[in-house]
C-alpha atoms as a PDB file:
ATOM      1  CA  UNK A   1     -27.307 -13.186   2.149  1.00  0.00           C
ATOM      2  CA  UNK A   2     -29.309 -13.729   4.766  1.00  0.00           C
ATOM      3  CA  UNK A   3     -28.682 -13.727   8.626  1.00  0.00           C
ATOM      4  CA  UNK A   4     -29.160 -17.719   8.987  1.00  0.00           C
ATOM      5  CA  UNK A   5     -26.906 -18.609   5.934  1.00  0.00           C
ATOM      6  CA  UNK A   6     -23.681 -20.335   6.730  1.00  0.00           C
ATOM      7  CA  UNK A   7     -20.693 -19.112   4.983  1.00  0.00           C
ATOM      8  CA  UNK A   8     -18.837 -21.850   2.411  1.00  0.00           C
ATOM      9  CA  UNK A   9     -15.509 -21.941   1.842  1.00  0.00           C
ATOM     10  CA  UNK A  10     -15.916 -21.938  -1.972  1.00  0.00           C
ATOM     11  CA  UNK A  11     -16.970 -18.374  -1.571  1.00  0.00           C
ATOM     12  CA  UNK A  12     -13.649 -16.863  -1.250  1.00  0.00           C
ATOM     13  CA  UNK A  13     -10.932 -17.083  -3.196  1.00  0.00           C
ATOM     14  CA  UNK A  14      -7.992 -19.219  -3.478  1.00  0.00           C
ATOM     15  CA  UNK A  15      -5.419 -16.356  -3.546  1.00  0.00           C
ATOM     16  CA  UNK A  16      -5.563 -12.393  -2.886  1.00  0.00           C
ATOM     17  CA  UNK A  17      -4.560 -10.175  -4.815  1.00  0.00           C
ATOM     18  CA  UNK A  18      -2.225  -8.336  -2.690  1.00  0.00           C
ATOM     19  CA  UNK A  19       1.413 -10.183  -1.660  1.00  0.00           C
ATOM     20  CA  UNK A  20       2.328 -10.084   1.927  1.00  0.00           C
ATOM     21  CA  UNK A  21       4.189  -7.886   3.892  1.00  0.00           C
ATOM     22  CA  UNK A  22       7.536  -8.634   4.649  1.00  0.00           C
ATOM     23  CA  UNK A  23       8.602  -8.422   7.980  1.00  0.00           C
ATOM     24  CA  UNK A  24      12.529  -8.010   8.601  1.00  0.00           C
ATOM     25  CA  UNK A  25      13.093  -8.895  12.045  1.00  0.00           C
ATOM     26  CA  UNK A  26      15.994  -7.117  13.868  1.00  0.00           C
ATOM     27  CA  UNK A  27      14.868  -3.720  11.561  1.00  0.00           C
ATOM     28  CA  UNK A  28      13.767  -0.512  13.453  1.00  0.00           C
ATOM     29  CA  UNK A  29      10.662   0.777  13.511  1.00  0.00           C
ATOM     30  CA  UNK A  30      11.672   3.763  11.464  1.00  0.00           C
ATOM     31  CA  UNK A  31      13.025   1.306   9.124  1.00  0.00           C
ATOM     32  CA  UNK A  32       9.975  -1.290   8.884  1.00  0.00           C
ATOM     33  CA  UNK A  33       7.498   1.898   8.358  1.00  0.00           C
ATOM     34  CA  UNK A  34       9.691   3.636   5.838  1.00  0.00           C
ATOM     35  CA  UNK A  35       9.830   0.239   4.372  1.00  0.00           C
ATOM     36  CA  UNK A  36       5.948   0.126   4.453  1.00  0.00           C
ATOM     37  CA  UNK A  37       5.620   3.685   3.295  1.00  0.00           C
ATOM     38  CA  UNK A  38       7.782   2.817   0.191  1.00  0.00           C
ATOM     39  CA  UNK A  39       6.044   0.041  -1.290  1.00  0.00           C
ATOM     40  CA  UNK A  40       2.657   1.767  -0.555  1.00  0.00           C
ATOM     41  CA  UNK A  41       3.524   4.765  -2.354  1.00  0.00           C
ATOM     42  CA  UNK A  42       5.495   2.699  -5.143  1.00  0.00           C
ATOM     43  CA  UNK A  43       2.222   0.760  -5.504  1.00  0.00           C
ATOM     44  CA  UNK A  44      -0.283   3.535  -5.501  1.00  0.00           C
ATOM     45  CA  UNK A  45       1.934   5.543  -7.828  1.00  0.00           C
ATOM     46  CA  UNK A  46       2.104   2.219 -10.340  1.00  0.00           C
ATOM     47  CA  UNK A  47      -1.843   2.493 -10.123  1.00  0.00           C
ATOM     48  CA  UNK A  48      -1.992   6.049 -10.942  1.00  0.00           C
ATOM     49  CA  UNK A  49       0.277   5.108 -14.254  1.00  0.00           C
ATOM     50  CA  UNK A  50       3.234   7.143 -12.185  1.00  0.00           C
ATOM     51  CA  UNK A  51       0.257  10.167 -12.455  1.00  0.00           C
ATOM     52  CA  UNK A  52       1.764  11.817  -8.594  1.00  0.00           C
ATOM     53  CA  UNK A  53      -0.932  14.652  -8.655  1.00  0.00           C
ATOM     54  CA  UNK A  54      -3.351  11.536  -8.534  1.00  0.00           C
ATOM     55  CA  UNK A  55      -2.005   9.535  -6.683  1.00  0.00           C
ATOM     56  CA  UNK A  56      -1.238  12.247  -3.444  1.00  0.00           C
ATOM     57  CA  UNK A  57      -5.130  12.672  -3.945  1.00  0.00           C
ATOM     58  CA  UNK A  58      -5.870   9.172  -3.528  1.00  0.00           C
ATOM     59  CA  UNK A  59      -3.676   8.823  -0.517  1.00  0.00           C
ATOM     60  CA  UNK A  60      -5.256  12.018   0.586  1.00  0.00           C
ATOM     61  CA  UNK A  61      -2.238  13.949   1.565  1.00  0.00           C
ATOM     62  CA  UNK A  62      -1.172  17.295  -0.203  1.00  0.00           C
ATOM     63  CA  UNK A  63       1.066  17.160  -3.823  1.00  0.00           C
ATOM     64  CA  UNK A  64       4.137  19.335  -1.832  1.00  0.00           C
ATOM     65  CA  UNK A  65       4.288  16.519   0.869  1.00  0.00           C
ATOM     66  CA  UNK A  66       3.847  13.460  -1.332  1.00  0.00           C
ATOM     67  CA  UNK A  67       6.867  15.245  -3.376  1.00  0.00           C
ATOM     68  CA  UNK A  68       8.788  14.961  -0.216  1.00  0.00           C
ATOM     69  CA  UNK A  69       8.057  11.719   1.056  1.00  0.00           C
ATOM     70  CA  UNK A  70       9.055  10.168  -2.079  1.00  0.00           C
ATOM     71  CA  UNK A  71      12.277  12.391  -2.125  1.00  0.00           C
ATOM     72  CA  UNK A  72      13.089  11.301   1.093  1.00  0.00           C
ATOM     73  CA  UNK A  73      12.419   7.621   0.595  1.00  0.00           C
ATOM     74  CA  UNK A  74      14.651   7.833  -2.952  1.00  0.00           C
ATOM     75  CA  UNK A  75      11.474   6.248  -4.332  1.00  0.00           C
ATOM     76  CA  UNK A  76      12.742   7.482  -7.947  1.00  0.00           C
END
């Protein structure tokens, strides 16, 4: 594309892919980012085929703290 083209709303699509974050008003922070951390870990492990040795490397943290995280958010 070049640096005079104008942009056209057919270009993008009608939807995304990814559904939108709930908000809960009235929740804690510690309860909005545990919230957060849940469904991001839930979703990464559903693209990983549940695979957790894959799925701590694509989140970039280490296997023995991705074990606790999803210990402590009773993600199983």
């Amino acid at each position: 594309m070049a640096d005079n083209e104008e942009l056209d709303v057919d270009l993008f699509p009608l939807e995304t892919t990814q559904k939108p974050i709930e908000i809960n008003v009235g929740s804690t922070l510690k309860d909005a980012s545990d919230s957060f951390r849940r469904a991001f870990i839930m979703s990464t492990l559903k693209s990983t085929t549940g695979n957790r040795t894959k799925a701590a490397k694509i989140l970039e943290v280490q296997r023995s703290y991705f074990s606790r995280l999803i210990k402590e958010l009773e993600i199983d």
